[in-house]
Protein backbone atom coordinates (compact mmCIF):
# COMPACT_ATOMS: atom_id res chain seq x y z
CA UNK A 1 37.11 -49.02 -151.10
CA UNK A 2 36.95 -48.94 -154.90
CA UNK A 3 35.55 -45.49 -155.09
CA UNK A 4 38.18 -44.44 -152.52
CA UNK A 5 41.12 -45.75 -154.98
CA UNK A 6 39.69 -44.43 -158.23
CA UNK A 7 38.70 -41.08 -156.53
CA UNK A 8 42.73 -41.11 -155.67
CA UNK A 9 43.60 -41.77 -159.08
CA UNK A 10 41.51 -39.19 -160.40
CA UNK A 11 43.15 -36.52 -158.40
CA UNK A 12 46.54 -37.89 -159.58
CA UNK A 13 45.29 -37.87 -162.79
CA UNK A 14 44.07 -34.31 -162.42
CA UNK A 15 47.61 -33.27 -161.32
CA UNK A 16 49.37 -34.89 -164.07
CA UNK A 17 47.68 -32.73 -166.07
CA UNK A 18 48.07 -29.57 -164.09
CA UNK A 19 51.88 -30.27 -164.04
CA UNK A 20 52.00 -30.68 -167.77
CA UNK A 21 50.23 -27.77 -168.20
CA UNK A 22 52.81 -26.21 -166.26
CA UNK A 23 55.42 -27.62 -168.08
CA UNK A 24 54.04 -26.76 -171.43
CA UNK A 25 54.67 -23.34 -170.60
CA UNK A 26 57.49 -23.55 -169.12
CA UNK A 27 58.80 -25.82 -172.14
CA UNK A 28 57.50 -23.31 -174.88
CA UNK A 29 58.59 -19.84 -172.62
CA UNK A 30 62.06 -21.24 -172.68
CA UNK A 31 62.06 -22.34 -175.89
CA UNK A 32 60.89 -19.06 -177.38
CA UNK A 33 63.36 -17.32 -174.88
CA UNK A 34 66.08 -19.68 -176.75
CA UNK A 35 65.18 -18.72 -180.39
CA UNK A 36 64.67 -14.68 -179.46
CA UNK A 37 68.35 -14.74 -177.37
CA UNK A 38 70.28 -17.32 -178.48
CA UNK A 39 69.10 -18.18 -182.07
CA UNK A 40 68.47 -21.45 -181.31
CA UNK A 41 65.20 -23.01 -180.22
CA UNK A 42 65.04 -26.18 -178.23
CA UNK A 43 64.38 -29.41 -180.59
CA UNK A 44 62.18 -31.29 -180.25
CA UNK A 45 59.43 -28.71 -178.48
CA UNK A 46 56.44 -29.11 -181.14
CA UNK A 47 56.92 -32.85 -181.12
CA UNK A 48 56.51 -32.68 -176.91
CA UNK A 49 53.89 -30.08 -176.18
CA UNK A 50 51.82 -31.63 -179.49
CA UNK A 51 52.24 -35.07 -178.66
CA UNK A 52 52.57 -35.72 -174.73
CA UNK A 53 51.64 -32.55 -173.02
CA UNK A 54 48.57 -31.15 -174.56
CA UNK A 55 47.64 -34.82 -174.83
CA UNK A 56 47.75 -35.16 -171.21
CA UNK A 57 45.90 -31.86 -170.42
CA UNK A 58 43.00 -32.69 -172.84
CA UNK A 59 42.74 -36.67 -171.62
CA UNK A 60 43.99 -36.99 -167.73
CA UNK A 61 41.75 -34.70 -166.51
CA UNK A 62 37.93 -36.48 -167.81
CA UNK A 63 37.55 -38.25 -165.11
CA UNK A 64 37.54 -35.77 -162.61
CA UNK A 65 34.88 -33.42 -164.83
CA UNK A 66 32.76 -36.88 -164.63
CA UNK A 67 33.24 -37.47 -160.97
CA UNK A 68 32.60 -33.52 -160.02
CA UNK A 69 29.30 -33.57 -162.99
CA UNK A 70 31.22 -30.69 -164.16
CA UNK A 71 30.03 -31.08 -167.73
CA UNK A 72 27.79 -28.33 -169.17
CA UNK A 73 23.89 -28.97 -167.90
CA UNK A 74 20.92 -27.65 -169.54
CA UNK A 75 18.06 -27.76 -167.50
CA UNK A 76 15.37 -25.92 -169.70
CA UNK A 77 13.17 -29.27 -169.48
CA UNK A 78 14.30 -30.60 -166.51
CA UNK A 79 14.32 -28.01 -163.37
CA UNK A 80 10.47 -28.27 -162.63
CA UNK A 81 10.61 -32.19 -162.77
CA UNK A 82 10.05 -34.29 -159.55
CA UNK A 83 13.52 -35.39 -157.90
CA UNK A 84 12.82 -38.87 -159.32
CA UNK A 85 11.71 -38.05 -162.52
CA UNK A 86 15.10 -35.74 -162.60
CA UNK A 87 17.01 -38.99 -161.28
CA UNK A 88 15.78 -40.69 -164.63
CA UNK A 89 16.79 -37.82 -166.91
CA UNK A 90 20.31 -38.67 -165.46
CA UNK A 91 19.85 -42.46 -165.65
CA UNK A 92 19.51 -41.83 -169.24
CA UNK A 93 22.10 -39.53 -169.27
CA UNK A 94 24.71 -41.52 -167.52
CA UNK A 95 23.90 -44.36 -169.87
CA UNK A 96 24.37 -42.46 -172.96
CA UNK A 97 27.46 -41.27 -172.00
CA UNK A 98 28.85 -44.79 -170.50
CA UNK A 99 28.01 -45.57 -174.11
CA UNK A 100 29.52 -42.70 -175.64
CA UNK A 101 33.04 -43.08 -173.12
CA UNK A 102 32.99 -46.73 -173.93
CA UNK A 103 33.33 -46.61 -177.38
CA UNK A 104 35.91 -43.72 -177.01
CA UNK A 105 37.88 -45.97 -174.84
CA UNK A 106 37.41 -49.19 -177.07
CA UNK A 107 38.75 -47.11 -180.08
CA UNK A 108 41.31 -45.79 -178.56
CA UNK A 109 42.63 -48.78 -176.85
CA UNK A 110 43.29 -50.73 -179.99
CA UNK A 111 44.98 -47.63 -181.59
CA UNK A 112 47.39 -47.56 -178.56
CA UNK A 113 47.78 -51.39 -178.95
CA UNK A 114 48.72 -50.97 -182.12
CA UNK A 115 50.82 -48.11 -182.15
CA UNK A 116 52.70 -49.79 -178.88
CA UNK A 117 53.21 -53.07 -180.32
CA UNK A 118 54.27 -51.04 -183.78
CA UNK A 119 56.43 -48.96 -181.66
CA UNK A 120 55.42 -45.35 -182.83
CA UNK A 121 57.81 -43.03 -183.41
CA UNK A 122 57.85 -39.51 -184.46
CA UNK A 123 60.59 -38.57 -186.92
CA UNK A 124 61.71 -35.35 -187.48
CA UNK A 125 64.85 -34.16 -189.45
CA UNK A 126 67.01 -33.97 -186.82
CA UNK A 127 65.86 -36.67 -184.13
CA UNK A 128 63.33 -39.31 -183.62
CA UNK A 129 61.56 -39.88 -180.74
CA UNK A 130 59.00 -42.74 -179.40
CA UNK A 131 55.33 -41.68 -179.46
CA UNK A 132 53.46 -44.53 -178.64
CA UNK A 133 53.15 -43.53 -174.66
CA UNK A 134 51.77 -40.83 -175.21
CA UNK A 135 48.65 -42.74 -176.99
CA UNK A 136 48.03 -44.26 -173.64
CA UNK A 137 46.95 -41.04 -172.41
CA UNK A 138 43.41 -41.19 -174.30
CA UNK A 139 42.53 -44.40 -172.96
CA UNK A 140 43.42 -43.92 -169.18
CA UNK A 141 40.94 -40.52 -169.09
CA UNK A 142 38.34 -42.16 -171.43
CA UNK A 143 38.30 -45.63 -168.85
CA UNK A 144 38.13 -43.79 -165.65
CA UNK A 145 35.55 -41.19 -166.86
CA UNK A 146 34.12 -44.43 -168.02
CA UNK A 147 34.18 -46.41 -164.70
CA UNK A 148 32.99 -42.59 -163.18
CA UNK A 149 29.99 -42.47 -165.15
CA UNK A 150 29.21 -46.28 -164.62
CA UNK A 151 28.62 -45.66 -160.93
CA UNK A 152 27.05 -42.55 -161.20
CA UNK A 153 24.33 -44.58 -163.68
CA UNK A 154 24.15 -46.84 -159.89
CA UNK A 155 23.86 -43.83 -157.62
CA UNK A 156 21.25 -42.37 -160.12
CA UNK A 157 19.51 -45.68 -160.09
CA UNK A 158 19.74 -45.87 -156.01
CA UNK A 159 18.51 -42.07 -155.68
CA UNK A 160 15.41 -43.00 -158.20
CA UNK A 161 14.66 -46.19 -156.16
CA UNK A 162 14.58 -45.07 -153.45
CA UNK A 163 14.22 -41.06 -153.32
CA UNK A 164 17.80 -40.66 -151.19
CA UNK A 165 20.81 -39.33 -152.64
CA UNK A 166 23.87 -42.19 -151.21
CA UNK A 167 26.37 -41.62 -149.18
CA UNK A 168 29.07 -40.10 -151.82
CA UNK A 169 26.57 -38.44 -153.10
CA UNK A 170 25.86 -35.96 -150.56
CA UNK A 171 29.97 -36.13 -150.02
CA UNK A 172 31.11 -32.98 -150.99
CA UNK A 173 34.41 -33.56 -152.97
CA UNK A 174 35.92 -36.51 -151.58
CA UNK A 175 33.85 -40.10 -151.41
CA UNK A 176 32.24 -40.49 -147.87
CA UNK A 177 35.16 -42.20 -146.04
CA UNK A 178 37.98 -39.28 -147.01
């Protein structure tokens, strides 16, 4: 059940960040379209696309590269180990990056505190706009890659134990009751 709801989550997260992807270009077409035809560009468009949409493409999606192990592998060392020597490797592996993602989410959850509690804004000459959401982003793709790589460190564990992958495991895509 918990693996069910945070794959879900993932994939919305994912298409959050496909849509503002989308709407980047959309935003930044339209605005160039403005200046070129009309002589006036859209305000406000390098406060968006620098502050909530690229934001969102970089940070929503992490959690689905952690769930899919879509990180770059190097296997130089590693392809002639033993499956349970390999499950190990990525014991290790999991762990140091739980560690790494941790961190990343501790640091950026007390920015976002901060910055939320300060209520951030952006000021430019002609407008001023609040920023502080947008530091939310960082923390929801660093704390579900997080929780991802938490129960991968478990599966890993499992498949060393025991010499099985689990169930989601050998799940293609989706966790074993999709």
């Amino acid at each position: 059940m918990f693996e069910r709801a945070i794959w879900l989550l993932t994939q919305i997260f994912y298409y959050i960040a496909a849509a503002a992807a989308a709407l980047m270009m959309l935003h930044v077409s339209i605005d160039v379209a403005s200046k070129l035809f009309l002589s006036q560009p859209i305000i406000g468009t390098l406060e968006t696309v620098s502050l909530f949409y690229m934001v969102a493409v970089v940070f929503l999606p992490l959690a689905a590269v952690q769930r899919d192990r879509a990180q770059v592998f190097v296997e130089l060392f590693t392809h002639n180990l033993s499956p349970r020597a390999r499950a190990a490797v990525d014991i290790f592996a999991f762990l140091l990056s739980l560690a790494f993602l941790a961190i990343l989410f501790w640091k950026n959850l007390e920015v976002a505190v901060e910055k939320t509690a300060d209520r951030e804004l952006s000021t430019n000459i002609e407008f001023q706009v609040e920023v502080w959401p947008g530091r939310w982003l960082p923390v929801i793709g660093f704390g579900f890659a997080m929780l991802w790589s938490l129960m991968q460190v478990v599966q890993s564990v499992f498949h060393a134990a025991t010499g099985r992958p689990t169930a989601s495991e050998s799940a293609a895509g989706a966790p074993a009751d999709f």
